[in-house]
N, C-alpha and C. Protein backbone atom coordinates (compact mmCIF):
# COMPACT_ATOMS: atom_id res chain seq x y z
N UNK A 1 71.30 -79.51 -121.59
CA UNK A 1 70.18 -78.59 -121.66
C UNK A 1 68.94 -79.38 -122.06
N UNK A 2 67.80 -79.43 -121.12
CA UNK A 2 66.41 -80.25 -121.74
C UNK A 2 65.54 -79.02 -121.99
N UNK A 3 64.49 -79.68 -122.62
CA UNK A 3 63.37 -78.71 -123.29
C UNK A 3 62.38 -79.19 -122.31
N UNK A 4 61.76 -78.11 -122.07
CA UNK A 4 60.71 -78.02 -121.01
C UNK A 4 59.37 -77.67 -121.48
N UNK A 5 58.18 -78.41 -120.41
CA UNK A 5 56.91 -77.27 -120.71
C UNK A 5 56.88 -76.38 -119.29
N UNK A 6 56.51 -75.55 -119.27
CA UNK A 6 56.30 -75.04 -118.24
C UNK A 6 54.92 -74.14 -118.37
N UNK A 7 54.36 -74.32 -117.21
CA UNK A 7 53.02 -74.38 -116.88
C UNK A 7 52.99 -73.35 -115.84
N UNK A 8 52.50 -72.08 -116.38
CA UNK A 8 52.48 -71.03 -115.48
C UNK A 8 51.22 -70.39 -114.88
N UNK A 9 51.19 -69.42 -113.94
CA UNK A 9 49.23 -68.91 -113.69
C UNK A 9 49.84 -67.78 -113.97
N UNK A 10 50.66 -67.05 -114.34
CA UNK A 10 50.46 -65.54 -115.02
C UNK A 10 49.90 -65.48 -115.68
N UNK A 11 49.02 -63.86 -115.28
CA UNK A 11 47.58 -63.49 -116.28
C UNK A 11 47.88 -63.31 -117.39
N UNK A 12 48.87 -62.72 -117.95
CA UNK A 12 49.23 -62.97 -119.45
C UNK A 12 49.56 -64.26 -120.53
N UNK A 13 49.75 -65.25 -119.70
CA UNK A 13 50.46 -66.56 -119.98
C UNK A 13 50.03 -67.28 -119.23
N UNK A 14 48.55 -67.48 -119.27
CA UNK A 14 47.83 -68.87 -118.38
C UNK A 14 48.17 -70.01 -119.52
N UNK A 15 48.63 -70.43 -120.09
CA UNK A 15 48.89 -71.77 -120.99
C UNK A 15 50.55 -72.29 -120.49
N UNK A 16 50.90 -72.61 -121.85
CA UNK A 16 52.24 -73.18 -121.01
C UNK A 16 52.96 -72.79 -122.38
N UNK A 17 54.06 -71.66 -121.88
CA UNK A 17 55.39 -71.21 -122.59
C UNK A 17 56.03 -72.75 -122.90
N UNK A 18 56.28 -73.07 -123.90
CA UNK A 18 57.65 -74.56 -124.27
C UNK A 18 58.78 -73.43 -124.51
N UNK A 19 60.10 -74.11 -124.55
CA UNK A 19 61.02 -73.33 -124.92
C UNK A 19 62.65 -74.52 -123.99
N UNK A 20 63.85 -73.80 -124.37
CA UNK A 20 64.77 -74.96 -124.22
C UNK A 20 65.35 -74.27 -122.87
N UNK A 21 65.21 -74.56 -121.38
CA UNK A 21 65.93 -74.52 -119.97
C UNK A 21 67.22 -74.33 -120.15
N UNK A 22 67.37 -72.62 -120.08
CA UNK A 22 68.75 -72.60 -120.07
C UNK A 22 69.25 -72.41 -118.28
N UNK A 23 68.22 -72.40 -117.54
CA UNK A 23 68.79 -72.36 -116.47
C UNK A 23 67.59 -71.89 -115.46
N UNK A 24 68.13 -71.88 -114.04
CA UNK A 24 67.37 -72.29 -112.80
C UNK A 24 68.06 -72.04 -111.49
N UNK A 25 67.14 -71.12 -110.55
CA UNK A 25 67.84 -71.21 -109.42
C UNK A 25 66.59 -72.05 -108.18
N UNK A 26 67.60 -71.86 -106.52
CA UNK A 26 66.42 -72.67 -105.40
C UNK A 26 65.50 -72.64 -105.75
N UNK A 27 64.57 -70.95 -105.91
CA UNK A 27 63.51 -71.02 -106.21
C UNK A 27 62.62 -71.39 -107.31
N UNK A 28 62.94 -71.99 -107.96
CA UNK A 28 62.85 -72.43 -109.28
C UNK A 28 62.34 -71.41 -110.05
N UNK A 29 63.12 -70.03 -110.18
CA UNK A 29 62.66 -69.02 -111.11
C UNK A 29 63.95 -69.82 -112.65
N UNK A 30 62.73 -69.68 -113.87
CA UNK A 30 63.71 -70.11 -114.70
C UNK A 30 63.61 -69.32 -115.68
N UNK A 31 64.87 -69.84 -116.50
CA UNK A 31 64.89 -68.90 -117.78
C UNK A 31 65.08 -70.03 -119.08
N UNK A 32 64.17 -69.77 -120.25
CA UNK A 32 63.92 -70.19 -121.12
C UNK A 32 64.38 -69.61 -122.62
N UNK A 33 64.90 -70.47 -123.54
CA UNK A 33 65.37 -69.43 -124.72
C UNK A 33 64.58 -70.33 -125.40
N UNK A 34 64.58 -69.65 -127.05
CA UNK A 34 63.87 -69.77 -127.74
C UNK A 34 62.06 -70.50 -127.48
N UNK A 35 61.47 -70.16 -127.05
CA UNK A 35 60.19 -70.36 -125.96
C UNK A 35 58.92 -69.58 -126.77
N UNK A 36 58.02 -70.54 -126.70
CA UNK A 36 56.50 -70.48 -127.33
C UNK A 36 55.44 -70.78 -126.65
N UNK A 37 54.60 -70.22 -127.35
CA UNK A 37 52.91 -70.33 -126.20
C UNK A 37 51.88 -70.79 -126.99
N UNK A 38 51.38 -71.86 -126.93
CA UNK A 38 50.44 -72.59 -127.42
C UNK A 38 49.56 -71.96 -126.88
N UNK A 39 48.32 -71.31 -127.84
CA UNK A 39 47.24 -70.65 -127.63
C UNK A 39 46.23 -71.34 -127.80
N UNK A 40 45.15 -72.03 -127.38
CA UNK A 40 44.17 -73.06 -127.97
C UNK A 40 42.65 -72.20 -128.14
N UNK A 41 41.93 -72.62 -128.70
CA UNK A 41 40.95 -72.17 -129.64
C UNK A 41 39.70 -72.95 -129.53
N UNK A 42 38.79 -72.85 -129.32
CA UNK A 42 37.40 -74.16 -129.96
C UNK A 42 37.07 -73.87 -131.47
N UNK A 43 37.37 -72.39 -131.77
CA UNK A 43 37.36 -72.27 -133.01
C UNK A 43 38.16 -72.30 -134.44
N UNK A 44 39.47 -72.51 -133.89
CA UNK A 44 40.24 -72.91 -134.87
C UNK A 44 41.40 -73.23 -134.05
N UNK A 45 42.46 -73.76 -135.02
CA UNK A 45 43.32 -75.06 -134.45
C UNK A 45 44.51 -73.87 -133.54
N UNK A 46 45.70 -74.39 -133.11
CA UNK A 46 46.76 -74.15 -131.85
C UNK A 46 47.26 -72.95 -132.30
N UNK A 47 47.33 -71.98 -132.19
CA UNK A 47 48.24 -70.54 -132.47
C UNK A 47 49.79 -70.77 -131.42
N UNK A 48 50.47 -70.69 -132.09
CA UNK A 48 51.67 -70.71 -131.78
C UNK A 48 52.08 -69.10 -131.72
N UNK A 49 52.67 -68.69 -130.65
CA UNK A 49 53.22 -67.04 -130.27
C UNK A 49 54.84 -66.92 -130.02
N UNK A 50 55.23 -66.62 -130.41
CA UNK A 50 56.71 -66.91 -130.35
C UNK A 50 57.12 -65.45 -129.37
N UNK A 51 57.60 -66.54 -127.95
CA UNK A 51 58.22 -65.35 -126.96
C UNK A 51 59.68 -65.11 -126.91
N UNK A 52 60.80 -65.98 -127.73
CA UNK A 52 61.78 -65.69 -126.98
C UNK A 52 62.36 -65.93 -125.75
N UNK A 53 63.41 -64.93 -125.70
CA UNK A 53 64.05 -65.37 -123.72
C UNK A 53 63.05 -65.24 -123.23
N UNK A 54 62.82 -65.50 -122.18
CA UNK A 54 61.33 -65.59 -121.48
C UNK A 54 61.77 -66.47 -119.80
N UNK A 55 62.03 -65.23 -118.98
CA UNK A 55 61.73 -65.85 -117.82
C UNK A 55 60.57 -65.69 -117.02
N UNK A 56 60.67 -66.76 -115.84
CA UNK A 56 59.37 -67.21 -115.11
C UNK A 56 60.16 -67.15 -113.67
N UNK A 57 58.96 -66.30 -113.02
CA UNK A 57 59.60 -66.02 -111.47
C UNK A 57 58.75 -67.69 -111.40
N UNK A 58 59.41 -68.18 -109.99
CA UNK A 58 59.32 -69.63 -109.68
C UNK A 58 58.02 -69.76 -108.52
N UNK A 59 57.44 -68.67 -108.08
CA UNK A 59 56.33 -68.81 -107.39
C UNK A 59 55.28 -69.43 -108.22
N UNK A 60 55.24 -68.92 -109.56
CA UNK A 60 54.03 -68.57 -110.91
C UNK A 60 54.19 -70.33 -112.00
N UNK A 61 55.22 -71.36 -110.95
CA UNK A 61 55.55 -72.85 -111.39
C UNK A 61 54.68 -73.54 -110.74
N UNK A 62 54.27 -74.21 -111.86
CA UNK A 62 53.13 -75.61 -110.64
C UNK A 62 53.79 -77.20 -111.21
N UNK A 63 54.22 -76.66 -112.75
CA UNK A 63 54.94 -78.06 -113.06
C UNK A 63 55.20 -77.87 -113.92
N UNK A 64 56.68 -78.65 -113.83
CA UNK A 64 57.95 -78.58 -115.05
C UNK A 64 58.34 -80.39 -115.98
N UNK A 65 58.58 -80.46 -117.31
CA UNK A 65 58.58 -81.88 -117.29
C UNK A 65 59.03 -81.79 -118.34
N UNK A 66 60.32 -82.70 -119.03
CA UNK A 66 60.74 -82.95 -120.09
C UNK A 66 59.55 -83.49 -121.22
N UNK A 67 59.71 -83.21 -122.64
CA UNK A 67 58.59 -84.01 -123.57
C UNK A 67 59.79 -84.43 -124.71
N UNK A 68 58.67 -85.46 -125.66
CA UNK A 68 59.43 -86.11 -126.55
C UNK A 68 59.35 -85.36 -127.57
N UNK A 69 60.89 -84.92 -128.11
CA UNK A 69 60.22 -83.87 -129.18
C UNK A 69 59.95 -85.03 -130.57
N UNK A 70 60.14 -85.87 -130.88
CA UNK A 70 59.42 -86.53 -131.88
C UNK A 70 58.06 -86.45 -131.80
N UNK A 71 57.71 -86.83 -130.69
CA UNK A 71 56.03 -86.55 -130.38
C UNK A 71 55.64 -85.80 -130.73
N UNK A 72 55.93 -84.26 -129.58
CA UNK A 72 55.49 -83.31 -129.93
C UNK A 72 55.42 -82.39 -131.67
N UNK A 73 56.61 -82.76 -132.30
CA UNK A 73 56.98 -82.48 -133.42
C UNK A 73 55.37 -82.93 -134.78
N UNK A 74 54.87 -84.35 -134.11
CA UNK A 74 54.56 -84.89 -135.14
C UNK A 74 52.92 -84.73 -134.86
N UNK A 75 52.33 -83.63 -133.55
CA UNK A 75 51.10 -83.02 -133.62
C UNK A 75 50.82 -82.47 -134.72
N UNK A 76 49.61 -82.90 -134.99
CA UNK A 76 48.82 -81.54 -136.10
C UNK A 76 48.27 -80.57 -135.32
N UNK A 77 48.86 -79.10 -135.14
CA UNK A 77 48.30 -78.37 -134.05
C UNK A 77 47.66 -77.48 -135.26
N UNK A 78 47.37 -77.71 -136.03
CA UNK A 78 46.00 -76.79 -137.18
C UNK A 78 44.43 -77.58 -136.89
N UNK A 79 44.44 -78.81 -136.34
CA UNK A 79 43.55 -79.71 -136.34
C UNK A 79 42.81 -79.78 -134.33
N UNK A 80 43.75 -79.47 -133.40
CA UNK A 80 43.50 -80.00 -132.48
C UNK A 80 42.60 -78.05 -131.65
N UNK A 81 41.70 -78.96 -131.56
CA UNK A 81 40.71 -77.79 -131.00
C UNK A 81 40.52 -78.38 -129.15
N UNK A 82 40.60 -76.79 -128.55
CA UNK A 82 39.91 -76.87 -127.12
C UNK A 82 39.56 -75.47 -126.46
N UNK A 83 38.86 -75.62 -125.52
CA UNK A 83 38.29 -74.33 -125.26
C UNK A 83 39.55 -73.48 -124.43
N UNK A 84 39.75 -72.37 -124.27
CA UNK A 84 41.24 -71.66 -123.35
C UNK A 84 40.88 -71.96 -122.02
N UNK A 85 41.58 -71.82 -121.29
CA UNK A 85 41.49 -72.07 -120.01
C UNK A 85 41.18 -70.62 -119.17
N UNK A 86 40.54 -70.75 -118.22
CA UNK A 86 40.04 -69.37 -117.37
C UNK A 86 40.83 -69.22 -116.93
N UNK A 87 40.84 -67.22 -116.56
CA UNK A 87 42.33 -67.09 -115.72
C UNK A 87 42.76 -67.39 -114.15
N UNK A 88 43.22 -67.32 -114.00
CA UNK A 88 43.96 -67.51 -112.49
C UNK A 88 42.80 -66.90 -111.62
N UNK A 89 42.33 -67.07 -110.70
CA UNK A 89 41.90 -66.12 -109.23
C UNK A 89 42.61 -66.22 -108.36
N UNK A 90 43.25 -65.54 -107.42
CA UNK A 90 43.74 -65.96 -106.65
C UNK A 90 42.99 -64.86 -105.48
């Protein structure tokens, strides 16, 4: 089982759900357990949202990629500021 980011354009979840790949079909619709949403801010540091199971139909995938969780672990996400990202148009 790897831990994923996944990077979605749903209007509710334009950022990227993390969470641990419990599984995947052709279409790459996946399903994620224990799974979070980094919310970013210019005004104050990373809000973390805790989703749970959390699947993703596989149209709404642009890119999937293992990370280091030492890395990631050892962010200061109280400190790291950026503006949110605009939503999807399609």
């Amino acid at each position: 089982v790897s831990t994923a980011y996944i990077y979605t354009n749903l209007t509710l979840f334009y950022l990227f759900p993390k969470g641990t790949l419990k599984g995947f079909d052709q279409t790459i619709n996946l399903i994620l357990d224990e799974s979070h949403e980094r919310v970013f801010s210019s005004q104050q540091g990373v809000e973390q949202v805790v989703l749970g199971l959390y699947i993703v139909r596989g149209d709404n995938v642009a890119v999937i990629g293992e990370i280091d969780e030492e890395t990631d672990s050892a962010l200061d996400l109280g400190n790291i500021r950026a503006e949110p990202l605009n939503s999807v148009v399609h």
